[in-house]
C-alpha atoms as a PDB file:
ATOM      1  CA  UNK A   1     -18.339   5.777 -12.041  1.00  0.00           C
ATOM      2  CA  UNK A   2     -15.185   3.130 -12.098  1.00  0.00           C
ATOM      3  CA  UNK A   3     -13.838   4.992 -14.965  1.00  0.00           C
ATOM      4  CA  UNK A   4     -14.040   8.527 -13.519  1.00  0.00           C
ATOM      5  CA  UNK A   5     -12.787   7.027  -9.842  1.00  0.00           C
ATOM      6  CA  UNK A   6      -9.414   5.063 -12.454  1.00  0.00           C
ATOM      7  CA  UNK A   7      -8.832   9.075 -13.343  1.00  0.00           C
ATOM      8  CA  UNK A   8      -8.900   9.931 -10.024  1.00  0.00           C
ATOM      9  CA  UNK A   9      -6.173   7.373  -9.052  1.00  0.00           C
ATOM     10  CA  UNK A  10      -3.459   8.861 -11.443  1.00  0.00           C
ATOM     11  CA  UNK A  11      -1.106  11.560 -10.174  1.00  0.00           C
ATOM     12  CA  UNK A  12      -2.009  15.102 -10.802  1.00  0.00           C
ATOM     13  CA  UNK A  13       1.184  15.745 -12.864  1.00  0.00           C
ATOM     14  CA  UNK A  14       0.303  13.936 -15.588  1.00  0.00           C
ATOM     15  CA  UNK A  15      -2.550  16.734 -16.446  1.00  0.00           C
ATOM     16  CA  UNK A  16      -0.562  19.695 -15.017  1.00  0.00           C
ATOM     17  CA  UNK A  17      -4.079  20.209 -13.199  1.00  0.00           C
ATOM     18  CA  UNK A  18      -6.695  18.163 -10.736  1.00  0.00           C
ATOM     19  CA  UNK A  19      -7.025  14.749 -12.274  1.00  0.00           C
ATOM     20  CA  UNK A  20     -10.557  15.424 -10.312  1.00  0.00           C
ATOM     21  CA  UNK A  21     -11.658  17.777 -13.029  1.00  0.00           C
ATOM     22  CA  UNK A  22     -13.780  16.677 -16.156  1.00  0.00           C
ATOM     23  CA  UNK A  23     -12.158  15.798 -19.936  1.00  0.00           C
ATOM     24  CA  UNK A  24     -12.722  12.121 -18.642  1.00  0.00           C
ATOM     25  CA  UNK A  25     -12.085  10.411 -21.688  1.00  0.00           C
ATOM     26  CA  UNK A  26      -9.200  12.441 -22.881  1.00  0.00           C
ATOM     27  CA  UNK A  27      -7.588  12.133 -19.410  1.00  0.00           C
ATOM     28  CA  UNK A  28      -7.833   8.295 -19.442  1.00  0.00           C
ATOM     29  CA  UNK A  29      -4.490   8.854 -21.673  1.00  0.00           C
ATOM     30  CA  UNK A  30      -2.686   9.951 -19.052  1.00  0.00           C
ATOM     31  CA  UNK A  31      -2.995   6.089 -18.294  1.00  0.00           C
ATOM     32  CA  UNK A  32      -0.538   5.470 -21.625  1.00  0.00           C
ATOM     33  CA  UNK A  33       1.673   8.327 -20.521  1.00  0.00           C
ATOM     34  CA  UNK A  34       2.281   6.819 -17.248  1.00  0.00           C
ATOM     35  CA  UNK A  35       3.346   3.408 -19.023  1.00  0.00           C
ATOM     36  CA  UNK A  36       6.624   1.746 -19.914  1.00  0.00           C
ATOM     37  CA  UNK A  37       7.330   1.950 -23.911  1.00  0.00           C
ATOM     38  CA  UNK A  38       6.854  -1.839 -24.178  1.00  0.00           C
ATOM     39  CA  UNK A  39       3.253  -1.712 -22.155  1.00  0.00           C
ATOM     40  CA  UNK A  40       2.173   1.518 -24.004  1.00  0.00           C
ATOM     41  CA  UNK A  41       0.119  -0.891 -27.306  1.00  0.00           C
ATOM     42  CA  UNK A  42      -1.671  -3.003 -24.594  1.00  0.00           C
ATOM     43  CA  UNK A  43      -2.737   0.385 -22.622  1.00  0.00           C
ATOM     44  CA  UNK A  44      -3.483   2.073 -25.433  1.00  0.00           C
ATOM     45  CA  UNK A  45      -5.851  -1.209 -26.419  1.00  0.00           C
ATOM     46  CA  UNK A  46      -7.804  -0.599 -22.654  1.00  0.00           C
ATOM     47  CA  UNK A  47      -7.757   3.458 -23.255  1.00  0.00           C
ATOM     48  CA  UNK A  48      -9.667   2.812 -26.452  1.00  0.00           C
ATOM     49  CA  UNK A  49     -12.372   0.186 -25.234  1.00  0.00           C
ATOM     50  CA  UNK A  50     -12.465   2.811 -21.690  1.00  0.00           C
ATOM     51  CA  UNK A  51     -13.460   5.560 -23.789  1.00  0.00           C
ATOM     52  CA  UNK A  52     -16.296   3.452 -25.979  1.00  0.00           C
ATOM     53  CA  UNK A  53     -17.507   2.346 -23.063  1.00  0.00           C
ATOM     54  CA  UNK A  54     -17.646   6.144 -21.307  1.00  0.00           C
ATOM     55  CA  UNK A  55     -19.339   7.302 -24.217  1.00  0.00           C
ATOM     56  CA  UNK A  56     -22.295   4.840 -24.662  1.00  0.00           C
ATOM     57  CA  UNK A  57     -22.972   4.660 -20.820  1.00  0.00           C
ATOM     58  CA  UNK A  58     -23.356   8.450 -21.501  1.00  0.00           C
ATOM     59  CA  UNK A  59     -25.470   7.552 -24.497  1.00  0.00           C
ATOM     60  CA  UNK A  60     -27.755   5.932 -22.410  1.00  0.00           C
ATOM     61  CA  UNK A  61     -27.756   7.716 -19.531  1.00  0.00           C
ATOM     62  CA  UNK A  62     -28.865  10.782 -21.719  1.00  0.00           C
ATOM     63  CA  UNK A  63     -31.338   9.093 -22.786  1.00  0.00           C
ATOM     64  CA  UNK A  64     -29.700   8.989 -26.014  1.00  0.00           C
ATOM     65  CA  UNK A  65     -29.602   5.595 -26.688  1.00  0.00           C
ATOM     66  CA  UNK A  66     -33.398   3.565 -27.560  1.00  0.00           C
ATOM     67  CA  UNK A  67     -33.118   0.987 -24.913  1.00  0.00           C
ATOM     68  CA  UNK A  68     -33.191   2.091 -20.832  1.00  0.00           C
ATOM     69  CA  UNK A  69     -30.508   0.148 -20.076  1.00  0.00           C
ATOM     70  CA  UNK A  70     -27.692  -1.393 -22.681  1.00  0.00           C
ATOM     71  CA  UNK A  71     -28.216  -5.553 -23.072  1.00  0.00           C
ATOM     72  CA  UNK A  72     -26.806  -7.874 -20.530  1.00  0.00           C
ATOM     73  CA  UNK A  73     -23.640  -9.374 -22.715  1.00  0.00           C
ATOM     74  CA  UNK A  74     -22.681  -5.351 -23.974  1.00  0.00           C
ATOM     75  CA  UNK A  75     -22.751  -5.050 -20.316  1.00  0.00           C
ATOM     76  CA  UNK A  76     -20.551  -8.178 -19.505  1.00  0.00           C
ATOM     77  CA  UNK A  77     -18.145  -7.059 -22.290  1.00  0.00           C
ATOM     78  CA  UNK A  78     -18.181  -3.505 -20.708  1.00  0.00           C
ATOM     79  CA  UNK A  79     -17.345  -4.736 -16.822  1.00  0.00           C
ATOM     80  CA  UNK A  80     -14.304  -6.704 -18.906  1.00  0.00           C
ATOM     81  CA  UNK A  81     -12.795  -3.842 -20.545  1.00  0.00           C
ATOM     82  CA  UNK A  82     -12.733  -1.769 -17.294  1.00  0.00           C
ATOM     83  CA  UNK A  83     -11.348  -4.640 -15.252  1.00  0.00           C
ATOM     84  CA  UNK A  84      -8.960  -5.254 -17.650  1.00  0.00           C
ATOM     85  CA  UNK A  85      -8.365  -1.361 -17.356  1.00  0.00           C
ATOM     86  CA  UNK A  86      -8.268  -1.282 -13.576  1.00  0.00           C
ATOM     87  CA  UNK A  87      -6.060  -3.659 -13.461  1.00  0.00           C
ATOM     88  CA  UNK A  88      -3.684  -2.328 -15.696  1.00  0.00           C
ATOM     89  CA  UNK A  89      -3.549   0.706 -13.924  1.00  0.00           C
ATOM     90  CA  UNK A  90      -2.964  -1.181 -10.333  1.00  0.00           C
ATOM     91  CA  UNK A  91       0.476  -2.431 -11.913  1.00  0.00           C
ATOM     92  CA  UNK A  92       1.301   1.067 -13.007  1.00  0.00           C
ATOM     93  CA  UNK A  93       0.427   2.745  -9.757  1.00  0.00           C
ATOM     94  CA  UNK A  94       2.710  -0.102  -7.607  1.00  0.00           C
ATOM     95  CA  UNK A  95       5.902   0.662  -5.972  1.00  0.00           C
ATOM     96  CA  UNK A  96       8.630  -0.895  -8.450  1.00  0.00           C
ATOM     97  CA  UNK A  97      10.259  -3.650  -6.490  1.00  0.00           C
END
């Protein structure tokens, strides 16, 4: 849910369409588009870890994973990543000074 509300956030021109609208994980590189040249490696570093973690919460909420819910230090690792990503797209989304 925090990744697909992050896609939300970003400006509709960066898709040409509703940022609302599915493709999550292909639209988090909108993110990297939205970015300065020099802070395009680091984003593209939290688009990559976003989209792994997208993809296994889907895993297991398709019951496509063997476990009900993922352990508690994938978990920990996951909340990292899409802080890390959150934040990263606060700075983008500011007013420049």
């Amino acid at each position: 849910m925090r990744i697909e509300q992050l896609v939300r956030q970003l400006p509709d021109q960066v898709f040409g369409t509703s940022s609302r609208q599915g493709k999550i994980a292909l639209r988090l590189w909108g993110i990297v588009a939205l970015a300065e040249t020099d802070e395009m490696p680091i984003l593209r570093k939290h688009v990559l870890r976003a989209q792994r973690v997208y993809s296994l919460t889907s895993e297991y909420l398709h019951s496509r994973r063997a476990g009900l819910v993922p352990p508690p230090t994938e978990l920990m690792i996951w909340q990292e990543d899409i802080a890390s990503l959150e934040t990263a797209v606060q700075h983008l989304m500011a007013p420049p000074n």
